[in-house]
N, C-alpha and C. Protein backbone atom coordinates (compact mmCIF):
# COMPACT_ATOMS: atom_id res chain seq x y z
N UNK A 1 -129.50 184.72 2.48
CA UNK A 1 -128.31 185.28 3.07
C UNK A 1 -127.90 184.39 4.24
N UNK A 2 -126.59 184.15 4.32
CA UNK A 2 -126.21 182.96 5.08
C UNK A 2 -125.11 184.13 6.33
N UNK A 3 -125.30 184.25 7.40
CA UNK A 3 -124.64 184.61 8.56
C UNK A 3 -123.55 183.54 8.46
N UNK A 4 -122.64 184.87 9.11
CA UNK A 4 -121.30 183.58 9.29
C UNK A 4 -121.12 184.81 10.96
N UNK A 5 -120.45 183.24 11.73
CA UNK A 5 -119.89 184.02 12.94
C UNK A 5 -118.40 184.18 12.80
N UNK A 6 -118.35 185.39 13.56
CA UNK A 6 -117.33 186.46 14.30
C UNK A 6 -115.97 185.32 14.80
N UNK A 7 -116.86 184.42 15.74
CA UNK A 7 -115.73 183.64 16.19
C UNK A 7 -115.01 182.24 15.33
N UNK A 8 -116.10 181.83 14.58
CA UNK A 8 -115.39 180.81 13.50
C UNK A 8 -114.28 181.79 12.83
N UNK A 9 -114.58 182.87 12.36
CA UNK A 9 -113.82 183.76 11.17
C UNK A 9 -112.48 183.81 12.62
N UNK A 10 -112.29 184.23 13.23
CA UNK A 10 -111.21 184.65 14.22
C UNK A 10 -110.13 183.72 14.01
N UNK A 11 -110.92 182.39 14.66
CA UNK A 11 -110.44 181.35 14.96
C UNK A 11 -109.73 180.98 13.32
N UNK A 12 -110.26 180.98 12.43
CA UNK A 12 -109.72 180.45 10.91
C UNK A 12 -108.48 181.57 10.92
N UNK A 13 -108.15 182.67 11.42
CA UNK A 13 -107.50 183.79 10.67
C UNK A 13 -106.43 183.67 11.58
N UNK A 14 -106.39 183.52 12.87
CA UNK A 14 -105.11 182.72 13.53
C UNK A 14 -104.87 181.89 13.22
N UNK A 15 -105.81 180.97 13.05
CA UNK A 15 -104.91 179.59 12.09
C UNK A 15 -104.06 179.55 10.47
N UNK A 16 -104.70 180.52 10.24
CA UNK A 16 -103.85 181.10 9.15
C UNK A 16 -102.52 182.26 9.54
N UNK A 17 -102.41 182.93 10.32
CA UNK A 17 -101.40 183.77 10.79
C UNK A 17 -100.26 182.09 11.48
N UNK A 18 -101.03 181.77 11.91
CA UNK A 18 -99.97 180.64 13.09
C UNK A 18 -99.72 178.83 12.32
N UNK A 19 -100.73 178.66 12.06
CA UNK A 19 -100.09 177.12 11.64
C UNK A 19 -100.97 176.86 10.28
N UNK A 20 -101.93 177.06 9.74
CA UNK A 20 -102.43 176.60 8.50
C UNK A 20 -102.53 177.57 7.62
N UNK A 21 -101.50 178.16 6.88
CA UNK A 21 -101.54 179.62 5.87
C UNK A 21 -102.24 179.14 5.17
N UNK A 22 -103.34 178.75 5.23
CA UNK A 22 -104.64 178.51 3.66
C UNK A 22 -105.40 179.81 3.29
N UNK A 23 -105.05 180.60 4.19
CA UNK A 23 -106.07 181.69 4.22
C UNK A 23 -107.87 181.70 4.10
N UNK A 24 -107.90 180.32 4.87
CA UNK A 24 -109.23 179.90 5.45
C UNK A 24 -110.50 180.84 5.67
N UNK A 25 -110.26 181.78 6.51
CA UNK A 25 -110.93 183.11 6.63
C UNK A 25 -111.88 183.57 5.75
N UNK A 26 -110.48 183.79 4.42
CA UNK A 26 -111.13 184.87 3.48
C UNK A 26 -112.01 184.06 3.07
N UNK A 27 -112.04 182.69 2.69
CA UNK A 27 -113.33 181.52 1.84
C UNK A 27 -114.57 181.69 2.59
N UNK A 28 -114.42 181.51 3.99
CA UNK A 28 -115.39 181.15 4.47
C UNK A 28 -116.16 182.81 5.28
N UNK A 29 -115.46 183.90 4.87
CA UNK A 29 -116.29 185.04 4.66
C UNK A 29 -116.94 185.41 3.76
N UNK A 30 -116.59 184.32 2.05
CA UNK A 30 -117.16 184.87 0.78
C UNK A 30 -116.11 185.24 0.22
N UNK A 31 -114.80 185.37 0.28
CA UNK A 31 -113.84 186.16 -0.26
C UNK A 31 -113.04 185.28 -1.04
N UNK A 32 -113.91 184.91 -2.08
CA UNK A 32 -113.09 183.80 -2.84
C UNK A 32 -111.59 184.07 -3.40
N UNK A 33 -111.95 185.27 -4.32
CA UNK A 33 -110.54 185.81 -4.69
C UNK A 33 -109.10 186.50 -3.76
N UNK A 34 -109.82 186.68 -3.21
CA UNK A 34 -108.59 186.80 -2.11
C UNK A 34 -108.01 186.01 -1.33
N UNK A 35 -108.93 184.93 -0.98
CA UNK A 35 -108.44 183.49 0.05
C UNK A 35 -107.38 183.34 -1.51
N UNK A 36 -107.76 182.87 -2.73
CA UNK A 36 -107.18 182.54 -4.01
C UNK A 36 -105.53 183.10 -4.32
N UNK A 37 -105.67 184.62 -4.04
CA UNK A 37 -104.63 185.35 -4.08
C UNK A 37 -103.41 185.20 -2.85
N UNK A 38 -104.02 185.12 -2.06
CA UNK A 38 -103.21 184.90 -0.51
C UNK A 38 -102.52 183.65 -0.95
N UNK A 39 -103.15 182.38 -0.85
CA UNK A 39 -102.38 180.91 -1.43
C UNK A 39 -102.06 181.60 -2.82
N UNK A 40 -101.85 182.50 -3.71
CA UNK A 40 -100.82 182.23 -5.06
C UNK A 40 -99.36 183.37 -4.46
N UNK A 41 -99.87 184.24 -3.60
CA UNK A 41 -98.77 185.25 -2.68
C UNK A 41 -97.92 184.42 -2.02
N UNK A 42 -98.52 183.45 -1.06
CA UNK A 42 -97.29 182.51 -0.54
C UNK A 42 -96.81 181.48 -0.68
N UNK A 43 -97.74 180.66 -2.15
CA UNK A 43 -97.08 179.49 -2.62
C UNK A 43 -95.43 180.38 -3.67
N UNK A 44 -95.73 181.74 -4.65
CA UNK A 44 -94.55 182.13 -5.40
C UNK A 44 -93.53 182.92 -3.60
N UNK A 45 -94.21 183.21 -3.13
CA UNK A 45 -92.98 183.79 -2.01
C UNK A 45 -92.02 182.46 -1.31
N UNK A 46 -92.91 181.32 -1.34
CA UNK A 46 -92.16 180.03 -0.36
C UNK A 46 -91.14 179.28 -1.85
N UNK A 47 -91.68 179.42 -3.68
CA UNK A 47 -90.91 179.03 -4.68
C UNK A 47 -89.38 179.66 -4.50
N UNK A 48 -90.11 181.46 -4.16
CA UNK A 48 -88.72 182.09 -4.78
C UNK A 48 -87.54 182.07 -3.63
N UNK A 49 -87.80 182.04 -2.75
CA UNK A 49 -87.07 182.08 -1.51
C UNK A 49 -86.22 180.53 -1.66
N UNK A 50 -86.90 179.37 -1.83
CA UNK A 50 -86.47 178.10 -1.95
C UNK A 50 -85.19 178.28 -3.11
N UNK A 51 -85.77 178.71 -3.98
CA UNK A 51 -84.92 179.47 -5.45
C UNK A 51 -83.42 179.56 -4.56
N UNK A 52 -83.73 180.64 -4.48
CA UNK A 52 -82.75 181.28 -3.63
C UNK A 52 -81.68 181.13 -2.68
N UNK A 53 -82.61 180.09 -1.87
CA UNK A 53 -81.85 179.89 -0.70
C UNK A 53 -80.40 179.32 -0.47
N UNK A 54 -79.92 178.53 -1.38
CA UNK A 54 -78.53 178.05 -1.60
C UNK A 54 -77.51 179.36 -1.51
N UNK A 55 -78.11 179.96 -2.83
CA UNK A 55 -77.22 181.55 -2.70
C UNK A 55 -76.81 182.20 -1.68
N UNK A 56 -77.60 182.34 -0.48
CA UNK A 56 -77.33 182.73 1.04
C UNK A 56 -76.07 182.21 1.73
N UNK A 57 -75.66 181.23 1.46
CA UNK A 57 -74.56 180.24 1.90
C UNK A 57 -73.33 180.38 0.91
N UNK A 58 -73.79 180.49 -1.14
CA UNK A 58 -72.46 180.36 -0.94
C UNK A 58 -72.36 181.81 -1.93
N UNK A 59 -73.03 182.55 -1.87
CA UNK A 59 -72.83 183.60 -2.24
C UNK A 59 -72.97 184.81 -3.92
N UNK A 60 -73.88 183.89 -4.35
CA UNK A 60 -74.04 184.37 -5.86
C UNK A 60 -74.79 185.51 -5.93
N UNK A 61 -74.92 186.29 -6.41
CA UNK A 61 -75.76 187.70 -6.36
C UNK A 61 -76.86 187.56 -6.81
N UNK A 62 -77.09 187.02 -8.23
CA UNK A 62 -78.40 187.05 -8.91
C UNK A 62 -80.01 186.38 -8.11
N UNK A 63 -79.09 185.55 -7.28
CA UNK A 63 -80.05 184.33 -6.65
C UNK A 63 -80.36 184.96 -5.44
N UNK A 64 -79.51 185.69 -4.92
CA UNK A 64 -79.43 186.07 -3.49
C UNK A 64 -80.51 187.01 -3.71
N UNK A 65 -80.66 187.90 -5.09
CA UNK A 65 -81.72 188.84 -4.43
C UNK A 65 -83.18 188.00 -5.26
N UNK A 66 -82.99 187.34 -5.66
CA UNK A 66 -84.50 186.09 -5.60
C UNK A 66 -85.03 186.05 -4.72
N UNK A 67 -84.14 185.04 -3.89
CA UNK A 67 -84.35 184.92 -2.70
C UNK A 67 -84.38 186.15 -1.06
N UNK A 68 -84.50 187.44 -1.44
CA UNK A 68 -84.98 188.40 -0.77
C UNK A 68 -85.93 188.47 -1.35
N UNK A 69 -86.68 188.58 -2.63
CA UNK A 69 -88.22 189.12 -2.80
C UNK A 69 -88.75 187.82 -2.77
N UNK A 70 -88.74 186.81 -2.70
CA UNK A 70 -89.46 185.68 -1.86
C UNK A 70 -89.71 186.21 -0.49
N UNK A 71 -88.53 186.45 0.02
CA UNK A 71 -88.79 186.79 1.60
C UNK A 71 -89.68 188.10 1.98
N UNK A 72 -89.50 188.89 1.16
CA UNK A 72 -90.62 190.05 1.48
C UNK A 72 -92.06 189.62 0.38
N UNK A 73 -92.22 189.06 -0.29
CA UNK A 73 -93.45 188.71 -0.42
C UNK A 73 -93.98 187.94 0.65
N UNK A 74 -93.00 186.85 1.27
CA UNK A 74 -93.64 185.92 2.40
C UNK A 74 -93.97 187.27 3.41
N UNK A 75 -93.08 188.09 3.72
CA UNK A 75 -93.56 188.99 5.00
C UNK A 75 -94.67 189.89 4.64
N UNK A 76 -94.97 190.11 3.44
CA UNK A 76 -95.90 190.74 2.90
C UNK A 76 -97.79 189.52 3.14
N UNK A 77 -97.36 188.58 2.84
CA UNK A 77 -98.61 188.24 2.99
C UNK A 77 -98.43 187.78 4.14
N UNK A 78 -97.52 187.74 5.30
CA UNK A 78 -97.75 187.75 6.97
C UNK A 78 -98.42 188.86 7.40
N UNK A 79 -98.26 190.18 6.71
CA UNK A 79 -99.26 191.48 7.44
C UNK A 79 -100.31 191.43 6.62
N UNK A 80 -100.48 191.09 5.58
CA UNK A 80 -101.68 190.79 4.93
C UNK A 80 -102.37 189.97 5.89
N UNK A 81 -102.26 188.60 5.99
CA UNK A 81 -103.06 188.18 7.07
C UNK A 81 -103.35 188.49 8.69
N UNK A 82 -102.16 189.07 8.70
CA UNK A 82 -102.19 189.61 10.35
C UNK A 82 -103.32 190.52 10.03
N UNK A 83 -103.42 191.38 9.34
CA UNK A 83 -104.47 192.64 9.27
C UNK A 83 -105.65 192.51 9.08
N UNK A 84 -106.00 191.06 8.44
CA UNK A 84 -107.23 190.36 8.30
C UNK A 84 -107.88 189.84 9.61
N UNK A 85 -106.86 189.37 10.10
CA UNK A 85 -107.20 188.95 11.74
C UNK A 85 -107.74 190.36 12.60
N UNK A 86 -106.67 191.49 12.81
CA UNK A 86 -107.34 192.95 13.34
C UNK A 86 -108.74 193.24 12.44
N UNK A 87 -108.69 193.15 11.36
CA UNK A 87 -110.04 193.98 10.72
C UNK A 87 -111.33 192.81 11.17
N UNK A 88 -111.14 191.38 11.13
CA UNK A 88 -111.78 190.93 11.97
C UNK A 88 -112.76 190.80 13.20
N UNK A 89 -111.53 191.28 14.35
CA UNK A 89 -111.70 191.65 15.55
C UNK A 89 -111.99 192.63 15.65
N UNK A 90 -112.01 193.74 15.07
CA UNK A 90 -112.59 194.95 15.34
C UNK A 90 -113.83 195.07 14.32
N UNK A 91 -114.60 194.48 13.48
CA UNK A 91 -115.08 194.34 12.98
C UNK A 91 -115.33 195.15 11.45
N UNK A 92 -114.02 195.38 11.25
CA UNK A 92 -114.58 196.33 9.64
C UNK A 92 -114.05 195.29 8.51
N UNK A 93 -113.83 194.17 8.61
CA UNK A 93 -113.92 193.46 7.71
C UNK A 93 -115.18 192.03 8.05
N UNK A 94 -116.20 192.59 7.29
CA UNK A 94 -117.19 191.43 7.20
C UNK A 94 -117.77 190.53 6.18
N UNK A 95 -118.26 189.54 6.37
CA UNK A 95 -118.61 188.70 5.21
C UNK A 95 -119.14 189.59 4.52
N UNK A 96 -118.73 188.96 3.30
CA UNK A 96 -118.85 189.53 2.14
C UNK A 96 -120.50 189.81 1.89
N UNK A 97 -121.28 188.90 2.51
CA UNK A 97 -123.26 188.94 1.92
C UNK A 97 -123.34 189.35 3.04
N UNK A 98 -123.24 190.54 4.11
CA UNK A 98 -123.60 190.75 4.94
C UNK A 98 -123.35 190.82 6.19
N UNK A 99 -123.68 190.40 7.55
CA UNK A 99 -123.19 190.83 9.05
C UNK A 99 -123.47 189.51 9.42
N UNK A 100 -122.54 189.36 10.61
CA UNK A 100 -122.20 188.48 11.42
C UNK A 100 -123.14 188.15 12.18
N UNK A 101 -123.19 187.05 12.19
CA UNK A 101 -123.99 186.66 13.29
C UNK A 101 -123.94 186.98 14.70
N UNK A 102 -125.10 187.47 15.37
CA UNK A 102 -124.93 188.09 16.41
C UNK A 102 -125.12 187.35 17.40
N UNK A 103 -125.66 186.27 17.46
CA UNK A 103 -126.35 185.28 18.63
C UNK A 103 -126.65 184.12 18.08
N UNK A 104 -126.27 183.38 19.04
CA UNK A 104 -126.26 181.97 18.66
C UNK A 104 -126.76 181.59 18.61
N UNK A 105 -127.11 180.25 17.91
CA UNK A 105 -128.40 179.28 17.24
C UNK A 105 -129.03 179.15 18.40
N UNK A 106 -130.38 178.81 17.88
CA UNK A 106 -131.15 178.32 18.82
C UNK A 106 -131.50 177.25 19.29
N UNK A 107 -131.34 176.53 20.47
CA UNK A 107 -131.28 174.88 20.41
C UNK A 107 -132.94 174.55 20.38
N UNK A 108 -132.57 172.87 19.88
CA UNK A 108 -134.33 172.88 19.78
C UNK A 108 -134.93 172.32 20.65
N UNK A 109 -136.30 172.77 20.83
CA UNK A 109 -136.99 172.77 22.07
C UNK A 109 -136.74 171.04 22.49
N UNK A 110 -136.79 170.68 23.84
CA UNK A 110 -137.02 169.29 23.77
C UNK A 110 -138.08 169.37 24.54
N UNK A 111 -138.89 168.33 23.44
CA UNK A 111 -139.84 167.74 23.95
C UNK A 111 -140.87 167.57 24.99
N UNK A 112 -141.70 167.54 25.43
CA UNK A 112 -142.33 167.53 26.51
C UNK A 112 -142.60 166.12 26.51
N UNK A 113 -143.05 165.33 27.48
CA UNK A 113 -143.19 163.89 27.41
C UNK A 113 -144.10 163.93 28.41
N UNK A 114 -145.33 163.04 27.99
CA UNK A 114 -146.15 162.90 29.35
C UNK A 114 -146.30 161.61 29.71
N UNK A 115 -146.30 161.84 31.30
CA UNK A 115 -146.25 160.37 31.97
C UNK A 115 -147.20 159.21 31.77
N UNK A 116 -146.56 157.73 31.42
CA UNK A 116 -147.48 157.30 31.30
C UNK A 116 -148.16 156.26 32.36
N UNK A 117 -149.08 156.17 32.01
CA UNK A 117 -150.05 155.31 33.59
C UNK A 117 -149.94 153.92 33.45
């Protein structure tokens, strides 16, 4: 059983809320299928919206509402991950094999050295 810490997982799940949507987190808690699902949620939400997006400007209907369920799937997996980040921090979402590491490694002893004559 492999401990994972509290603060790596944090740190990955803002980086996924704020600048790297890989959904980093969920992998490196064990959560293969869901890190999996998160990247297939916002690679089709960032397709359909792209789809779409012309329509916004010049006005076609069919496209226009494409490009709204792109946009609420994208906002959909923004509280998806936002909530991953809270369940996180409050701790009811944990690696998947178990609990977090509670205390940090132990450094290794150094050495004793005796003087020489």
């Amino acid at each position: 059983m492999q401990h994972r810490s509290r603060a790596v997982a944090i740190i990955l799940a803002v980086l996924s809320v704020s600048y790297l949507p890989l959904s980093l987190h969920n992998f490196y808690l064990g959560y293969y299928g869901r890190g999996a699902a998160a990247i297939a949620l916002l690679l089709v939400g960032i397709f359909l919206l792209a789809l779409g997006f012309p329509s916004l400007f010049f006005g076609t209907g069919s496209l226009m509402a494409i490009s709204f369920v792109g946009l609420a799937m994208l906002a959909g997996w923004f509280l998806w991950q936002l909530s991953d980040l809270v369940r996180i921090i409050t701790g009811s979402l944990k690696p998947r094999d178990g609990e977090y590491n509670h205390r940090a490694p132990a450094a290794s002893p150094i050495p004793e050295t005796q003087p020489t004559r």
